[in-house]
Each structure stands twice: as structure tokens, then as C-alpha cells.
C-alpha atoms as a PDB file:
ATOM      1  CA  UNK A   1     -25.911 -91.291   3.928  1.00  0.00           C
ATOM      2  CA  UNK A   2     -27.567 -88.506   6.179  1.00  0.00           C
ATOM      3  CA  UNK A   3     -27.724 -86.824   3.298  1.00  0.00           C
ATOM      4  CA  UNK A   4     -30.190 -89.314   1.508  1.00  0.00           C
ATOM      5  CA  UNK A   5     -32.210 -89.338   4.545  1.00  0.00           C
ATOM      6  CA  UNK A   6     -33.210 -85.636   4.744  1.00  0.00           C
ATOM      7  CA  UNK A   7     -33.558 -85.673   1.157  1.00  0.00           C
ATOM      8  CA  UNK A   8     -36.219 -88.394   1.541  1.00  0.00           C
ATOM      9  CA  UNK A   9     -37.615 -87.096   4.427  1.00  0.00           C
ATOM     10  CA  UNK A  10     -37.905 -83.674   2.942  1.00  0.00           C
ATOM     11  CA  UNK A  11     -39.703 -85.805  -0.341  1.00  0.00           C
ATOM     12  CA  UNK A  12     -42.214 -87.488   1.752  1.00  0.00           C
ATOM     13  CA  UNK A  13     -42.856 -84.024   3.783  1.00  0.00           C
ATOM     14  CA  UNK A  14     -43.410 -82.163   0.569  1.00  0.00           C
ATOM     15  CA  UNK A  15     -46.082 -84.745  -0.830  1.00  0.00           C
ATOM     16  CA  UNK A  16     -47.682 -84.651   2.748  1.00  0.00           C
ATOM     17  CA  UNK A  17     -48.244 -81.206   1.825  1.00  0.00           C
ATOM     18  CA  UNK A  18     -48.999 -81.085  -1.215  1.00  0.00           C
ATOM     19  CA  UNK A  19     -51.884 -83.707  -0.539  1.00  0.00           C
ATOM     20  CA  UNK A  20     -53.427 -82.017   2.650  1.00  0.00           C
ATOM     21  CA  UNK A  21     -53.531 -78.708   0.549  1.00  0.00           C
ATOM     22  CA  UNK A  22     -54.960 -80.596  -2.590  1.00  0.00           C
ATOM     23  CA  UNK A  23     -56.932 -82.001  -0.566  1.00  0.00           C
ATOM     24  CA  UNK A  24     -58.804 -79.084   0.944  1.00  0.00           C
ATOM     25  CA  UNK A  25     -58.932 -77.272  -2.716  1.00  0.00           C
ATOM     26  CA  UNK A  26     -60.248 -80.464  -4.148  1.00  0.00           C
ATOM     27  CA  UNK A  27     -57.886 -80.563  -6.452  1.00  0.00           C
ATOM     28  CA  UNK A  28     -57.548 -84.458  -7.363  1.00  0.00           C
ATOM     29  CA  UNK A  29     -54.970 -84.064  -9.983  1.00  0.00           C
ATOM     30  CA  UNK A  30     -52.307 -82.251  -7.366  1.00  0.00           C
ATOM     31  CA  UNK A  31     -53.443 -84.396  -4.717  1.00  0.00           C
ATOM     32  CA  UNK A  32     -52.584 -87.654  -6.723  1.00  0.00           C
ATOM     33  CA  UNK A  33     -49.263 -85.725  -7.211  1.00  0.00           C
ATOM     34  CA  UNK A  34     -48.797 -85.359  -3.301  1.00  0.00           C
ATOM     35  CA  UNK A  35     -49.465 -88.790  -2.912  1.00  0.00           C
ATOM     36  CA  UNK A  36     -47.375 -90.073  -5.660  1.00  0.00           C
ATOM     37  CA  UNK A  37     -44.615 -88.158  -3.972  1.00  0.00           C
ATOM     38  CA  UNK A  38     -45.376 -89.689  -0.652  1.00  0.00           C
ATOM     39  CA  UNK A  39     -45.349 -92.681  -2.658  1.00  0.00           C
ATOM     40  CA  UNK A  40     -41.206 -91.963  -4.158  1.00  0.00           C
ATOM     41  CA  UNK A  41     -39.875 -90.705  -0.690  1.00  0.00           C
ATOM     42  CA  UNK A  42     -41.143 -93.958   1.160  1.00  0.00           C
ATOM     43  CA  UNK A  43     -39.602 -95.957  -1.222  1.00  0.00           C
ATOM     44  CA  UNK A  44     -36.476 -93.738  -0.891  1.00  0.00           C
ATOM     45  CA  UNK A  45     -36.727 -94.303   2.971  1.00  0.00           C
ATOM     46  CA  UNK A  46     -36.882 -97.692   1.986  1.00  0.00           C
ATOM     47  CA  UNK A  47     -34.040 -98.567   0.038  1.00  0.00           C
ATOM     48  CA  UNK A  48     -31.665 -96.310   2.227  1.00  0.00           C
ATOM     49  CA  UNK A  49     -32.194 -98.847   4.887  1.00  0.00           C
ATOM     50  CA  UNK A  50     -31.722-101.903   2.784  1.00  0.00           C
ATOM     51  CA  UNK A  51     -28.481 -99.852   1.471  1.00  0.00           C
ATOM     52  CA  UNK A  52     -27.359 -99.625   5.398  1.00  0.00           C
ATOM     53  CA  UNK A  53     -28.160-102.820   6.571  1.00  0.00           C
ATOM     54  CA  UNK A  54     -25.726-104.299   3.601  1.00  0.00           C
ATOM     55  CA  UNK A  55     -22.941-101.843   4.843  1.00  0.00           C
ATOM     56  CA  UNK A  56     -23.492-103.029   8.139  1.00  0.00           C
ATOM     57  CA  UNK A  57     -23.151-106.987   7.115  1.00  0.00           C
ATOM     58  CA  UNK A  58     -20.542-106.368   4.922  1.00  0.00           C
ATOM     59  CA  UNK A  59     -18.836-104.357   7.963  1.00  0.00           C
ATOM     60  CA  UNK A  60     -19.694-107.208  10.269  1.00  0.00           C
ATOM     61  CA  UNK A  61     -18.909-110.046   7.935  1.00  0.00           C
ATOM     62  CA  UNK A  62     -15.521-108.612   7.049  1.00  0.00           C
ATOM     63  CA  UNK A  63     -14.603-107.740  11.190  1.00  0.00           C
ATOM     64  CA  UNK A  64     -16.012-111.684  11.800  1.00  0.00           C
ATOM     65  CA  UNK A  65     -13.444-113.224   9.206  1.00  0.00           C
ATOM     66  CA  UNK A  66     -10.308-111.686  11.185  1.00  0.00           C
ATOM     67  CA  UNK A  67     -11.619-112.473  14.700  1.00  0.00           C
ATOM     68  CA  UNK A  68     -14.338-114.987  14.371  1.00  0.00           C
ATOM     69  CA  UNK A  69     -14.614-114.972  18.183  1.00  0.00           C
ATOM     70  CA  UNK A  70     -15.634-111.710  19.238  1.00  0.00           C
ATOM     71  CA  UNK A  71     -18.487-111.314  21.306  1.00  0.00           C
ATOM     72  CA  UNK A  72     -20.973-109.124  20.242  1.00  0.00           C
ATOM     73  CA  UNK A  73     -20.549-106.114  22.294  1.00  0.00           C
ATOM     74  CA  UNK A  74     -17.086-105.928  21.979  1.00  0.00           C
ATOM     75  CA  UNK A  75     -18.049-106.279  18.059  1.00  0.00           C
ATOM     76  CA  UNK A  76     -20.483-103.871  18.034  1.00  0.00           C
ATOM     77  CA  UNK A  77     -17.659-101.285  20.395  1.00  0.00           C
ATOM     78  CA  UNK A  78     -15.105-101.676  17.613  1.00  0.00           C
ATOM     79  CA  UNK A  79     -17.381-101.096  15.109  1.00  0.00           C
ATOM     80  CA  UNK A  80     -18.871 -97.907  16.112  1.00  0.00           C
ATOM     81  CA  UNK A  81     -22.409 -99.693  16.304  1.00  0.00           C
ATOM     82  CA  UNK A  82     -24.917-100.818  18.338  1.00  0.00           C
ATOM     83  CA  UNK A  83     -24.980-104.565  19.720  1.00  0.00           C
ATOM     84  CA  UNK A  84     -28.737-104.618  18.636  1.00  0.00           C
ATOM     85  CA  UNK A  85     -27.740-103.954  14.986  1.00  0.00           C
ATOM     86  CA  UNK A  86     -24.503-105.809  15.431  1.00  0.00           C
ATOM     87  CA  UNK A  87     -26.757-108.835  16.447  1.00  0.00           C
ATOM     88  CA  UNK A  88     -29.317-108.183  13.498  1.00  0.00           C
ATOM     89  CA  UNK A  89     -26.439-108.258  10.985  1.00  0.00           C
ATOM     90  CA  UNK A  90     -25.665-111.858  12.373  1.00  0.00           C
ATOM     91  CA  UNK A  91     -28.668-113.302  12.093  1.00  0.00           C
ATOM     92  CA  UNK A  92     -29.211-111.688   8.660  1.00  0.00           C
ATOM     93  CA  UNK A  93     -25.453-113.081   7.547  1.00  0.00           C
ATOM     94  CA  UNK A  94     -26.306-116.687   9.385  1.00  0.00           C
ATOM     95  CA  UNK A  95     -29.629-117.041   7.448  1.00  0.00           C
ATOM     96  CA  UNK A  96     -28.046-116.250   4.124  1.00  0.00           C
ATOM     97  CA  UNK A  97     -25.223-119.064   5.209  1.00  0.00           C
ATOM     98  CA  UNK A  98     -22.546-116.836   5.768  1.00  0.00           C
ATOM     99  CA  UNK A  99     -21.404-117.238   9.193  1.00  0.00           C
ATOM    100  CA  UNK A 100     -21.770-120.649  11.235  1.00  0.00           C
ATOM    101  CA  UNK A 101     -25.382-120.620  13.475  1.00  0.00           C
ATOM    102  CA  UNK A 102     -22.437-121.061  16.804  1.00  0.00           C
ATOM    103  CA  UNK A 103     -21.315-116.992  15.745  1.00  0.00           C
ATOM    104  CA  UNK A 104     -25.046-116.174  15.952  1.00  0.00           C
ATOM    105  CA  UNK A 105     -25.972-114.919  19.389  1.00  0.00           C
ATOM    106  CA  UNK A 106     -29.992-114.910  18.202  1.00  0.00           C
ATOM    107  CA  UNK A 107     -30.137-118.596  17.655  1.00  0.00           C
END
């Protein structure tokens, strides 16, 4: 996944550019192109983090249906995550009806 990350980072960078350098030619057309391009790597950003966050509930979800009991730290240790995003995955997996509102430490 890092991967995707720098490559959208390196998108939106580029159409930053582009647009600050269009911009100060007054060139419209490349300057629509620089923001169009800020446009695609924002959207990139985007969707890598809805791509994560899934990983991370399915991660969770699965880890929660062998030891439904865990607290959340000690969830988040075996994991290899953090107990904030172990706890975000929770609520996200309670609101969708997945695991019972008692598993949810943010209710």
C-alpha cells in the first residue's frame, strides 16, 4: 500500500505544480490540467484510505470472531495497530451490525 500512497502523493504534487506554473504563465488550459490532476490524486488519496480502513475491519472482525473478548489494546498489540484505529474499526463494524454494541468500547 505505501506504494499507492507516494504514487498519489507524487500525483497531487505534480498538479500542484503544474497549476502554480500555469498559473503564473496564464496558461488556463495547463492550469485546468494541474488542477484536474490535483483533482485524480485526491481522489486516489481517497480511496486508499477507504481501501485500508476495510483491511483493518476485516482484520479486526476476523481477530473478534476467535476471541470475542479481547480488550482493545491487547487487540490493537496483536494486531500490529493502533488502539485508536482498532477502536474506529469497532465502531465502524458495530454500526454496520457486525459486532454486538457490548464489543464496542465507543458506545
Amino acid at each position: 500500500m505505501n506504494n499507492l500512497v507516494v504514487g498519489a502523493f507524487v500525483v497531487t504534487t505534480t498538479g500542484v505544480v503544474a497549476a502554480v506554473v500555469a498559473a503564473a504563465q496564464d496558461d488556463y488550459g495547463l492550469c485546468a490540467v494541474g488542477l484536474f490532476t490535483i483533482a485524480v490524486g485526491a481522489v486516489g488519496a481517497y480511496l486508499i484510505s477507504r481501501s485500508q480502513d476495510a483491511a483493518t475491519d476485516r482484520t479486526v472482525l476476523h481477530r473478534l470472531e476467535e476471541s470475542p473478548h479481547h480488550p482493545v489494546e491487547a487487540l490493537a498489540r496483536e494486531l500490529g495497530l493502533r488502539p485508536a484505529a482498532v477502536r474506529l474499526s469497532m465502531h465502524r463494524l458495530t454500526k454496520a451490525g457486525l459486532v454486538s454494541p457490548k464489543a464496542d468500547p465507543a458506545e
